[in-house]
C-alpha atoms as a PDB file:
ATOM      1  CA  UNK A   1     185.308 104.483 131.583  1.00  0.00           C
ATOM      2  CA  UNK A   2     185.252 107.824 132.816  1.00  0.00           C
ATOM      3  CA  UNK A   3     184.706 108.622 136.803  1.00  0.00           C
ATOM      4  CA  UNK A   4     183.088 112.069 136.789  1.00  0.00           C
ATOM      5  CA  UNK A   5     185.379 114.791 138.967  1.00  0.00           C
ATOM      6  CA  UNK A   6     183.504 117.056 141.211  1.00  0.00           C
ATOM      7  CA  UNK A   7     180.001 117.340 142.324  1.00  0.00           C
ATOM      8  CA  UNK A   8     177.506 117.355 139.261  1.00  0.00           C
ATOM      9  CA  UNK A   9     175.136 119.796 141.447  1.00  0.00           C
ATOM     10  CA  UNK A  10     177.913 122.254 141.618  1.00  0.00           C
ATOM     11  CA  UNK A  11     178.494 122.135 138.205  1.00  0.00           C
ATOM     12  CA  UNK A  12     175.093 122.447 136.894  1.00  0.00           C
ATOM     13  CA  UNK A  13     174.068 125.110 139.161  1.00  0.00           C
ATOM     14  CA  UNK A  14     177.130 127.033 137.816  1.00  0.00           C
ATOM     15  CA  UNK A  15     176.208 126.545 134.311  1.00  0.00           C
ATOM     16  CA  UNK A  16     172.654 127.480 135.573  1.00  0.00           C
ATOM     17  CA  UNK A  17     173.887 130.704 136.843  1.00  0.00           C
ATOM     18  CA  UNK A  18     176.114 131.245 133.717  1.00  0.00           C
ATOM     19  CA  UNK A  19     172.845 130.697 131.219  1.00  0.00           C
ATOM     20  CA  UNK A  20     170.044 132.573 133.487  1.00  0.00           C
ATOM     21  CA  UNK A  21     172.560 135.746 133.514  1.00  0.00           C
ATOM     22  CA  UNK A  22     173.344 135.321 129.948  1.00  0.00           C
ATOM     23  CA  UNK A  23     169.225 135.136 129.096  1.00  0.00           C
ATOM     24  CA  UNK A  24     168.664 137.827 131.634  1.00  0.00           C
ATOM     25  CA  UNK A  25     170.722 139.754 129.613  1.00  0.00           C
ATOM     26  CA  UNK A  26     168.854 139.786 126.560  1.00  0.00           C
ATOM     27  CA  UNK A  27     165.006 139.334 127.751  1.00  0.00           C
ATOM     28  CA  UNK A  28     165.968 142.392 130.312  1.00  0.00           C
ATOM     29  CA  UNK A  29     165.392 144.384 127.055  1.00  0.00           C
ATOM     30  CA  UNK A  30     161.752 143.353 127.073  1.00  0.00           C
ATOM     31  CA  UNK A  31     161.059 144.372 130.702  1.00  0.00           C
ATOM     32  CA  UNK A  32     161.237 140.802 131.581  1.00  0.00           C
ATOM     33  CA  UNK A  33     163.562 138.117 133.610  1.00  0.00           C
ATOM     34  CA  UNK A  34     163.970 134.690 132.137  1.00  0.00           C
ATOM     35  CA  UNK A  35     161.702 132.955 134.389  1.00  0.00           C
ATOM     36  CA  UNK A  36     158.900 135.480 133.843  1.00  0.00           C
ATOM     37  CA  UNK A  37     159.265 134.961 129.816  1.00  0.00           C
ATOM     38  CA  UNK A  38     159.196 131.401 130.450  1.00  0.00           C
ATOM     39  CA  UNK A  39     156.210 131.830 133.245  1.00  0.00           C
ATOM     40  CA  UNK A  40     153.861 133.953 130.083  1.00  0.00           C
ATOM     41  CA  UNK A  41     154.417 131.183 127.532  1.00  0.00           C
ATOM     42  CA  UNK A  42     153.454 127.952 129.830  1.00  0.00           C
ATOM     43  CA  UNK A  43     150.263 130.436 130.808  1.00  0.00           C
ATOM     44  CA  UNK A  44     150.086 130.999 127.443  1.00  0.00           C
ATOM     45  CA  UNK A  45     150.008 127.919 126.040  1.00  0.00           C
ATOM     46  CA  UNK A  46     148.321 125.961 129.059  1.00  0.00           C
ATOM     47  CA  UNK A  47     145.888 128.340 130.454  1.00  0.00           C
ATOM     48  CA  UNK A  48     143.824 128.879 131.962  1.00  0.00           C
ATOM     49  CA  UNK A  49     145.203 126.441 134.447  1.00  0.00           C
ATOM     50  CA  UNK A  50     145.335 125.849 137.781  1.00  0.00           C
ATOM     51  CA  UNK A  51     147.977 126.697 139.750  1.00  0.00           C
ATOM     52  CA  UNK A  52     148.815 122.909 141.228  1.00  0.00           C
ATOM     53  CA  UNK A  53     149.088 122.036 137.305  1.00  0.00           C
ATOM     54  CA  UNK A  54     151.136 125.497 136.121  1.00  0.00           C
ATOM     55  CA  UNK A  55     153.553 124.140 139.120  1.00  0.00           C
ATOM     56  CA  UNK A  56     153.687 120.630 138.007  1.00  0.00           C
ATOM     57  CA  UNK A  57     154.298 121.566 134.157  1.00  0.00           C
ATOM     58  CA  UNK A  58     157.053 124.233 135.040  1.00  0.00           C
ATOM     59  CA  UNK A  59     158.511 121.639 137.792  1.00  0.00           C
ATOM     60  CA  UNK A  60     158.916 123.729 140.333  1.00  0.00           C
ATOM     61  CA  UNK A  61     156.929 124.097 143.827  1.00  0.00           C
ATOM     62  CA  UNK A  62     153.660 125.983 144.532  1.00  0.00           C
ATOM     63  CA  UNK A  63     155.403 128.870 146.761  1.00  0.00           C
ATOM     64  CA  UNK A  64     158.254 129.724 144.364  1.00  0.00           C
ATOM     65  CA  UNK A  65     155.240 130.003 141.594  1.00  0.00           C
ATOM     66  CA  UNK A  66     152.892 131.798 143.718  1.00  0.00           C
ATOM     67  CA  UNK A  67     155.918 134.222 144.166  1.00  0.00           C
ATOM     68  CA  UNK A  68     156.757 134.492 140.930  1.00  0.00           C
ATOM     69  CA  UNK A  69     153.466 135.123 139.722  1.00  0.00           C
ATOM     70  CA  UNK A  70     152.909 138.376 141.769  1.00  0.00           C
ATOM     71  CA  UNK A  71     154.887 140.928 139.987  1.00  0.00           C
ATOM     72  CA  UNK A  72     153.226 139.465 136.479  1.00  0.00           C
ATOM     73  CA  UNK A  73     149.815 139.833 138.190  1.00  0.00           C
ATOM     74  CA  UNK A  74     151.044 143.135 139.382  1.00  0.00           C
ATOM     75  CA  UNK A  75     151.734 144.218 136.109  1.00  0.00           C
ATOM     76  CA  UNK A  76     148.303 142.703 134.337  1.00  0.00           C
ATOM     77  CA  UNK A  77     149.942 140.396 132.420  1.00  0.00           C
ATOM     78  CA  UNK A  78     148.332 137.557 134.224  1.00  0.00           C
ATOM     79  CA  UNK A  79     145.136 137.004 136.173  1.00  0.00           C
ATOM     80  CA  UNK A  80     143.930 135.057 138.715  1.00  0.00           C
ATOM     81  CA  UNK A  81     140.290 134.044 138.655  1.00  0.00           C
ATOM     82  CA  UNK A  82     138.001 132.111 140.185  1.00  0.00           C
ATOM     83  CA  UNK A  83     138.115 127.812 139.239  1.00  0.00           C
ATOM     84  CA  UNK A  84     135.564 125.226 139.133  1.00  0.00           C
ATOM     85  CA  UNK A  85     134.473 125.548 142.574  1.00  0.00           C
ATOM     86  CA  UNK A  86     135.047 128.045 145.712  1.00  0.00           C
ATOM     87  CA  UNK A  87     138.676 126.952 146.926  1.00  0.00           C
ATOM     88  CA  UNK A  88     140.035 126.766 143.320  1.00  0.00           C
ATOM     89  CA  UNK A  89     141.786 129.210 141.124  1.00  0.00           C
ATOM     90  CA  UNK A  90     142.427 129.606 137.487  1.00  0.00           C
ATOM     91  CA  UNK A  91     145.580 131.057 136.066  1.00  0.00           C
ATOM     92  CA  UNK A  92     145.380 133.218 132.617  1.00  0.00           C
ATOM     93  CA  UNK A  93     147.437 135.456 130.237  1.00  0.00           C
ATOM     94  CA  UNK A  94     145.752 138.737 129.861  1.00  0.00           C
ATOM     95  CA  UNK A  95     146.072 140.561 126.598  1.00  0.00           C
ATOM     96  CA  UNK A  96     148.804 142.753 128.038  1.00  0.00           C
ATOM     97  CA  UNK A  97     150.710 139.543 128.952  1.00  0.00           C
ATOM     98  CA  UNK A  98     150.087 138.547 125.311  1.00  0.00           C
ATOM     99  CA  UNK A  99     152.297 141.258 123.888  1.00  0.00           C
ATOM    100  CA  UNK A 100     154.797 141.319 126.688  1.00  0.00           C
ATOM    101  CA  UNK A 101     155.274 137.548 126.279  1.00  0.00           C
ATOM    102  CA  UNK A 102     155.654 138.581 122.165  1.00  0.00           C
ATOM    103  CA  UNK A 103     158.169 140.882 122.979  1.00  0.00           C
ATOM    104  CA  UNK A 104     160.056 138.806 125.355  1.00  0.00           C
ATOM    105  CA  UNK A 105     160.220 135.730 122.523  1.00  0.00           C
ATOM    106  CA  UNK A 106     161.921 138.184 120.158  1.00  0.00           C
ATOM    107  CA  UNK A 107     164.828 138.718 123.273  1.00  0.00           C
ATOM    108  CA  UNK A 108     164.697 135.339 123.842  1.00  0.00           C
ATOM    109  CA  UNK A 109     164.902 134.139 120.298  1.00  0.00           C
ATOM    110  CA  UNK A 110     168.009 136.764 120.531  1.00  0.00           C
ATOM    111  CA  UNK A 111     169.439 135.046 123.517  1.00  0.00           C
ATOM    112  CA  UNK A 112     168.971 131.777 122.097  1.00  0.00           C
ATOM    113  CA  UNK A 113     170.801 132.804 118.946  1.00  0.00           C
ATOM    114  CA  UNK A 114     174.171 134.040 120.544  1.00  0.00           C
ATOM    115  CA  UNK A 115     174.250 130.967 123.082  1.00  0.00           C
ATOM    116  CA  UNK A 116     174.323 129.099 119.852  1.00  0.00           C
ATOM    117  CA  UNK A 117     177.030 130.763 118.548  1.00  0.00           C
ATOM    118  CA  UNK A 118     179.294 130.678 121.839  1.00  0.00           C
ATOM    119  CA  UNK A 119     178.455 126.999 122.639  1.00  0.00           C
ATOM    120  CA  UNK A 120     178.237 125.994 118.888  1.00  0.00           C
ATOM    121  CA  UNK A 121     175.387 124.139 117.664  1.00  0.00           C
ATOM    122  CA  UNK A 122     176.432 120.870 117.993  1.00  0.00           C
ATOM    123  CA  UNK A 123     177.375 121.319 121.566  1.00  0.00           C
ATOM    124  CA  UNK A 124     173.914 123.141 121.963  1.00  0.00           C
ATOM    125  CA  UNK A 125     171.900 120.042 120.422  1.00  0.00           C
ATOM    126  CA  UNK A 126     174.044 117.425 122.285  1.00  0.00           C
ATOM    127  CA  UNK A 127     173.473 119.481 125.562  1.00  0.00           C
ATOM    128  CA  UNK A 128     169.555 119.285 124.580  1.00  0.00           C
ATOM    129  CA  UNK A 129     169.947 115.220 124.094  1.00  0.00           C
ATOM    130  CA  UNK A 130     171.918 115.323 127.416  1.00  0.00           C
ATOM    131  CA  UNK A 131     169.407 117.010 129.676  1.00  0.00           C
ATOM    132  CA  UNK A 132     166.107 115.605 128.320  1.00  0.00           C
ATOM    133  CA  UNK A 133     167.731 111.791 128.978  1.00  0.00           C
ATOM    134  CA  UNK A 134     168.771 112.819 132.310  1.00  0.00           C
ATOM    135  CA  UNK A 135     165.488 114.831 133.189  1.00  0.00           C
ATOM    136  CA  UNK A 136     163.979 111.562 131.757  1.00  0.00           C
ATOM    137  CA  UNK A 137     165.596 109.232 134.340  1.00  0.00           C
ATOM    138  CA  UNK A 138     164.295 111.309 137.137  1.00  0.00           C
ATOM    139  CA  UNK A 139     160.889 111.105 135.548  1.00  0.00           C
ATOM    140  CA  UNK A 140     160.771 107.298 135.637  1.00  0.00           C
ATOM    141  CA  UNK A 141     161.905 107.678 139.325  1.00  0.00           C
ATOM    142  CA  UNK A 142     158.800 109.554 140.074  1.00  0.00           C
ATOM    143  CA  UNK A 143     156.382 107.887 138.537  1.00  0.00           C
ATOM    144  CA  UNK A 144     157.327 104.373 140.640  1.00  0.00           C
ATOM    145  CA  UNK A 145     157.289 106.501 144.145  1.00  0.00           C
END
């Protein structure tokens, strides 16, 4: 059996930092950073949603979403209206959202493309199996806590 070397947290924020700048690259074309494509399409397909939920689906916390939905609000691609009741909010793609998020698939879909071809396929598809298992085992944590 194989002991791993190294801390896994340094090496997976590396090859974090490796992919984001290598997205970034592409969906820059489209006005757009990697995180705010991905921010449009969970609005997208979700939305309107709350918030709490957006935050929960994207797996990240409520202040890092908050701040990265201002500059997509600032730009009307996404609105924030009121929810069910007084305190609550809704989150929604505007129309303008709807063709930026268009626009940023097609540099994504680039992006995606030419990772493909530097990883290779396989590698890509195993990496897939890979990170859904382990993002699975963390699931299962959280749902007995």
């Amino acid at each position: 059996m194989n002991t791993p070397q190294g801390c896994t947290n340094l090496k997976l924020r590396q090859l974090t930092r490796l992919v984001t700048r290598h997205y970034d690259h592409y969906t820059a074309a489209a006005g757009l950073k990697t995180t705010q494509y991905s921010l449009l399409s969970h609005v997208e397909k979700f939305g309107p949603i709350r918030p709490s939920d957006l935050a929960k689906r994207m797996q990240m916390d409520a202040s890092t979403l908050t701040r990265n939905m201002q500059p997509l609000v600032a730009q009307g691609w996404l609105r924030i209206g009121a929810g069910e009741d007084a305190r609550s909010r809704l989150v929604e793609i505007t129309e303008d959202g709807r063709a930026k998020r268009v626009e940023g698939q097609r540099a994504w879909k680039l992006a995606q493309l030419a990772l493909n071809e530097r990883l290779g396929v396989d590698r890509v598809a195993a990496l897939h199996e890979l990170l859904d298992d382990a993002i699975a085992c963390f699931d299962d944590d959280a749902a007995t806590e």
